[in-house]
Each structure stands twice: as C-alpha cells, then as structure tokens.
C-alpha atoms as a PDB file:
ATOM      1  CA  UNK A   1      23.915 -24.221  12.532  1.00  0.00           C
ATOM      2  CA  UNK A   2      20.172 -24.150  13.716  1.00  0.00           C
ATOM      3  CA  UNK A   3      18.322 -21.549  12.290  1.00  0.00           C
ATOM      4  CA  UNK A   4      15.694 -18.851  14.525  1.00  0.00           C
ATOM      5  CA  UNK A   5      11.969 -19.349  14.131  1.00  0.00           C
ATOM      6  CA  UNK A   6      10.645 -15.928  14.989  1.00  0.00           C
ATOM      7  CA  UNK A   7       8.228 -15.948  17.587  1.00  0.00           C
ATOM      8  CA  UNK A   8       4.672 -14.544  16.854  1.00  0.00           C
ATOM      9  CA  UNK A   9       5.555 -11.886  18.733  1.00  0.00           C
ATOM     10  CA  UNK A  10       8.114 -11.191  16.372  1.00  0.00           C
ATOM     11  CA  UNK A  11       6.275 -11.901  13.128  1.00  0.00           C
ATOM     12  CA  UNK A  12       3.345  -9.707  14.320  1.00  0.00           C
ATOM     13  CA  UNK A  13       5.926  -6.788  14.415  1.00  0.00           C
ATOM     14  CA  UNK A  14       7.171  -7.489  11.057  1.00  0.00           C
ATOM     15  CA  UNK A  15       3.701  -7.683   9.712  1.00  0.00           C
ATOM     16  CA  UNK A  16       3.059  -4.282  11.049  1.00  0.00           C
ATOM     17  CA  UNK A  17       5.851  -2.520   9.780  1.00  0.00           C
ATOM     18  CA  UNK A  18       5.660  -4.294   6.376  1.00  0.00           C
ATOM     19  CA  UNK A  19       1.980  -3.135   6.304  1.00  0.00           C
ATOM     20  CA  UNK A  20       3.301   0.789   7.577  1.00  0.00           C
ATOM     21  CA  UNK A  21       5.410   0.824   4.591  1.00  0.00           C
ATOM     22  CA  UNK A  22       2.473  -0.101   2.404  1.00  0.00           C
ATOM     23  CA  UNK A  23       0.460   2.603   3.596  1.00  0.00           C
ATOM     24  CA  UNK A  24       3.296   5.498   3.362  1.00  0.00           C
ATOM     25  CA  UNK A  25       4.280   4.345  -0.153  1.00  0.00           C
ATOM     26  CA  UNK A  26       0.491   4.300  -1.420  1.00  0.00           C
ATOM     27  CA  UNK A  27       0.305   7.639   0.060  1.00  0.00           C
ATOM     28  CA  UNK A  28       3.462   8.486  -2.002  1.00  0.00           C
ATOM     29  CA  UNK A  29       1.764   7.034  -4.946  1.00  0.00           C
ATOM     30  CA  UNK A  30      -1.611   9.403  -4.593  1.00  0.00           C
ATOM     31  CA  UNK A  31       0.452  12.347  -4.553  1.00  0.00           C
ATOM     32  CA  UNK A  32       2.295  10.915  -7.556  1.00  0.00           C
ATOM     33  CA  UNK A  33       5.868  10.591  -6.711  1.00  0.00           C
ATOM     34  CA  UNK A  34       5.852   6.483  -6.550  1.00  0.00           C
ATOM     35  CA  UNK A  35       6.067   4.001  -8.644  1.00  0.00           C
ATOM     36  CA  UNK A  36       3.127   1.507  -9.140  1.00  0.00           C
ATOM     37  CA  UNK A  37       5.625  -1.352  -9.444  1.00  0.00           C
ATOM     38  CA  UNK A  38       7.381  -0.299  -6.130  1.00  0.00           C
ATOM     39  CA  UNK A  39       3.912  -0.603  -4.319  1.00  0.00           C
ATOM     40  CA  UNK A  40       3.491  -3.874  -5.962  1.00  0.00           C
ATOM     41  CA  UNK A  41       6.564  -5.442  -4.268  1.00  0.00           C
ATOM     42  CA  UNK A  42       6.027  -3.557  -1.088  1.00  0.00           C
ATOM     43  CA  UNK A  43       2.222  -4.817  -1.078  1.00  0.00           C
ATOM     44  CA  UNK A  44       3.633  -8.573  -2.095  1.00  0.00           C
ATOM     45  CA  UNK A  45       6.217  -8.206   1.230  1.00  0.00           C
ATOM     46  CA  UNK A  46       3.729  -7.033   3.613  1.00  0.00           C
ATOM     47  CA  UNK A  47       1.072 -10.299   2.204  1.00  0.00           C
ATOM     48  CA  UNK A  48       4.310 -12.432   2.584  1.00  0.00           C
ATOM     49  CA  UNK A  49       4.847 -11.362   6.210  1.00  0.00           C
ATOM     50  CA  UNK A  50       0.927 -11.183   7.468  1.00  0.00           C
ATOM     51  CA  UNK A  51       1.142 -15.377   5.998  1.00  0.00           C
ATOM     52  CA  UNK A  52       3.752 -16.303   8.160  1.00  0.00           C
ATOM     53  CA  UNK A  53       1.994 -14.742  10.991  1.00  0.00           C
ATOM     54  CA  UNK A  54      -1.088 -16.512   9.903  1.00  0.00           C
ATOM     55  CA  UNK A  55       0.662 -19.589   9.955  1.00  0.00           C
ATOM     56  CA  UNK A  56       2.554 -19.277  13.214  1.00  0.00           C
ATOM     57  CA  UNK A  57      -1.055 -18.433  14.670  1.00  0.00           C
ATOM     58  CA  UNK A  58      -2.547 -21.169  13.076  1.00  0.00           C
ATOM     59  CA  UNK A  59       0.214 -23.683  14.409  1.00  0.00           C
ATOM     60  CA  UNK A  60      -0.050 -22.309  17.908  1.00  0.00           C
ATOM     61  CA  UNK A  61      -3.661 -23.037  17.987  1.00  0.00           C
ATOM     62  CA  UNK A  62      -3.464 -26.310  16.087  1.00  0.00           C
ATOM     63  CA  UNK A  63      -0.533 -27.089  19.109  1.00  0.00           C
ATOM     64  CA  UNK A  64      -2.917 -25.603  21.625  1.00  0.00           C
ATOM     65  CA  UNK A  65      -5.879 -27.763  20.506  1.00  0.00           C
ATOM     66  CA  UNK A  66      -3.595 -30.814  19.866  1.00  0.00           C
ATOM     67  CA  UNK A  67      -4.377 -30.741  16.075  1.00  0.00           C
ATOM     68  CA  UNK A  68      -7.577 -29.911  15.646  1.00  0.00           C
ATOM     69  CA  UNK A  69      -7.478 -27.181  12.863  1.00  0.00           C
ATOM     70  CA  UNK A  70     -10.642 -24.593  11.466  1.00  0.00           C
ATOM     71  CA  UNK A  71     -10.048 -25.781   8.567  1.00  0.00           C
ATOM     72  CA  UNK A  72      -8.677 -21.965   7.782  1.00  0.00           C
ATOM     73  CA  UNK A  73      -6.761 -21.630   4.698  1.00  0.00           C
ATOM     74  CA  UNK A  74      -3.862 -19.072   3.931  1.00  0.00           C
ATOM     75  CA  UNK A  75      -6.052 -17.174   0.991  1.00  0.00           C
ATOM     76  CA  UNK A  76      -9.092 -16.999   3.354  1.00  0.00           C
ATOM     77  CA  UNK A  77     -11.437 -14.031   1.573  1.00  0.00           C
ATOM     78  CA  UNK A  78     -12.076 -11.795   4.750  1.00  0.00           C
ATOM     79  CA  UNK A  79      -8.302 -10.977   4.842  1.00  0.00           C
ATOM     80  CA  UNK A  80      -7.516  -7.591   4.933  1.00  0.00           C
ATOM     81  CA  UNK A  81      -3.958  -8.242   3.423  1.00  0.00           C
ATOM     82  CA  UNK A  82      -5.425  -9.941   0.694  1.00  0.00           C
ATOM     83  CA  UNK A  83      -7.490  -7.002  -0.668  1.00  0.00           C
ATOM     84  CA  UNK A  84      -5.623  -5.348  -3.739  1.00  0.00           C
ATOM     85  CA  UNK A  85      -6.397  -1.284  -3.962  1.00  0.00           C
ATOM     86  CA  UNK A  86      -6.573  -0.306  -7.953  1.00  0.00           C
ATOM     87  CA  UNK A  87      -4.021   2.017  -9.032  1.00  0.00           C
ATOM     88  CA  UNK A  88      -4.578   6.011  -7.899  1.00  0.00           C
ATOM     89  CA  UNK A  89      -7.024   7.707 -10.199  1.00  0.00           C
ATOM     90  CA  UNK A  90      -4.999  10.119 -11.869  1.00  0.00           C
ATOM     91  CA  UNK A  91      -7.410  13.673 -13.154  1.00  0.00           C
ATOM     92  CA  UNK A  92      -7.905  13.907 -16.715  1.00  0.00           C
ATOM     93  CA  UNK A  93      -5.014  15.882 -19.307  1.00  0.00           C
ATOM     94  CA  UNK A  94      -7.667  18.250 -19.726  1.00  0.00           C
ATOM     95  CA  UNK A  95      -8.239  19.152 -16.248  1.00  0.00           C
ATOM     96  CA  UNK A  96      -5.390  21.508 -14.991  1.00  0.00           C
ATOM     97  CA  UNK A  97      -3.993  22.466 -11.793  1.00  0.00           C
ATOM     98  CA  UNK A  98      -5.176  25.978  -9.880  1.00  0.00           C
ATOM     99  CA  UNK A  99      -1.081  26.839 -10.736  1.00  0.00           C
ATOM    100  CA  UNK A 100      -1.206  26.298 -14.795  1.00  0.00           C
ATOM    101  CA  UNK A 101      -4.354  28.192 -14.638  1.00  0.00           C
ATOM    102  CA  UNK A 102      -3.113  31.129 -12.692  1.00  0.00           C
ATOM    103  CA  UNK A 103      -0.218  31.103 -14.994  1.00  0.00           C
ATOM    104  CA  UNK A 104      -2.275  31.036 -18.161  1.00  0.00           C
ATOM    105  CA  UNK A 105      -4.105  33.994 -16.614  1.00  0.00           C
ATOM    106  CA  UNK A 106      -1.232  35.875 -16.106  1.00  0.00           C
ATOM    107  CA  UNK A 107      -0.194  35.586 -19.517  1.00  0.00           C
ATOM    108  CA  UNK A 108      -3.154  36.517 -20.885  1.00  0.00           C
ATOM    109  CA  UNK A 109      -3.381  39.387 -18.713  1.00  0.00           C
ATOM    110  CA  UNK A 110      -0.138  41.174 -20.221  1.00  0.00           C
ATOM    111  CA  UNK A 111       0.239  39.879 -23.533  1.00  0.00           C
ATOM    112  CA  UNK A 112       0.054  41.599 -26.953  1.00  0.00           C
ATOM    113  CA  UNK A 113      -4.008  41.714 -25.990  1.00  0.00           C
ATOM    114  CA  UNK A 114      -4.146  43.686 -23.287  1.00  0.00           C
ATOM    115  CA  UNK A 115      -4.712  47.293 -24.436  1.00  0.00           C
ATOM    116  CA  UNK A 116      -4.206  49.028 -20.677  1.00  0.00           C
ATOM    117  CA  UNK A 117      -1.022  50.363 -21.090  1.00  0.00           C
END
C-alpha cells in the first residue's frame, strides 16, 4: 500500500495550525490555566511540523536547481520555530490580586474593630 507524501501545500497548513495551537495554549498558560508540560509537547509538534515543511521546501528547490543545495540545515538559528519562550512570569506570593485586597478590606471594615455601630 503506497503511502501519501503531503504536498507543501499541505504541510504549510499543518505548520500553521500546529503553530495556532501554540499560540492559544501559551495564552492559556499566561492567564494560568495550562500546563507548562502541555505547551512543551504542543511547542515540540508545531517544530516537528515547520521541519517537514522545511524539508519539503528544501527538496523542491534542491529538485528545482537539480541538486544544488544552500547548504541550509534543519536547526538553522534565524528560525522562528526554533526560539523557546521561558515559562510565564508568575507575580510574587506577596503581591495580591485587586479581589483579595478588596476582600481583606471588607473584613477589616466590619470586624470586632470597627467602633461605628
């Protein structure tokens, strides 16, 4: 049974979505509902499928030029597939949110301190 070589075509579309999913699930991440680990595997899919289309690309030229390659490799440094973004920044324990605040506020407001009543 012969199997289907995508077309570039085709690999350029999974590339695209691969690197979509990336960039919802990081955004998932910031607002801290993802996991780190899930972004890992998403981020290792997305390099997977922006290779193949590097190598499809580089074939068609290399077939297009009747061998003659750029001497390119597939971990070129001025890929944008190959950059890594650090882990979210996450604020400081001591740093609260305007909601703990407001509650903390509240509470202070009509404890056994408050003498208003």
């Amino acid at each position: 049974m012969p199997t289907h070589e995508p077309s570039v075509t085709e690999l350029k579309a999974l590339a695209d979505h691969a690197r979509q999913r990336v960039a919802l699930y990081r955004r998932r991440v910031y607002l801290g509902r993802g996991d780190l680990r899930r972004l890992a595997e998403l981020e290792r899919e997305a390099d997977g499928a922006a290779a193949r289309l590097r190598r499809a690309h580089d074939a068609d030229g290399q077939a297009a030029s009747s061998g003659a390659g750029d001497g390119a490799t597939d971990d070129d440094a001025g890929d944008p597939s190959a950059r890594r973004l650090t882990p979210p920044r996450m604020a400081p324990a001591s740093q609260k949110s305007p909601s703990a605040i407001t509650v903390e506020k509240n509470s202070l407001t009509s404890g056994a301190g408050h003498t208003g009543e």
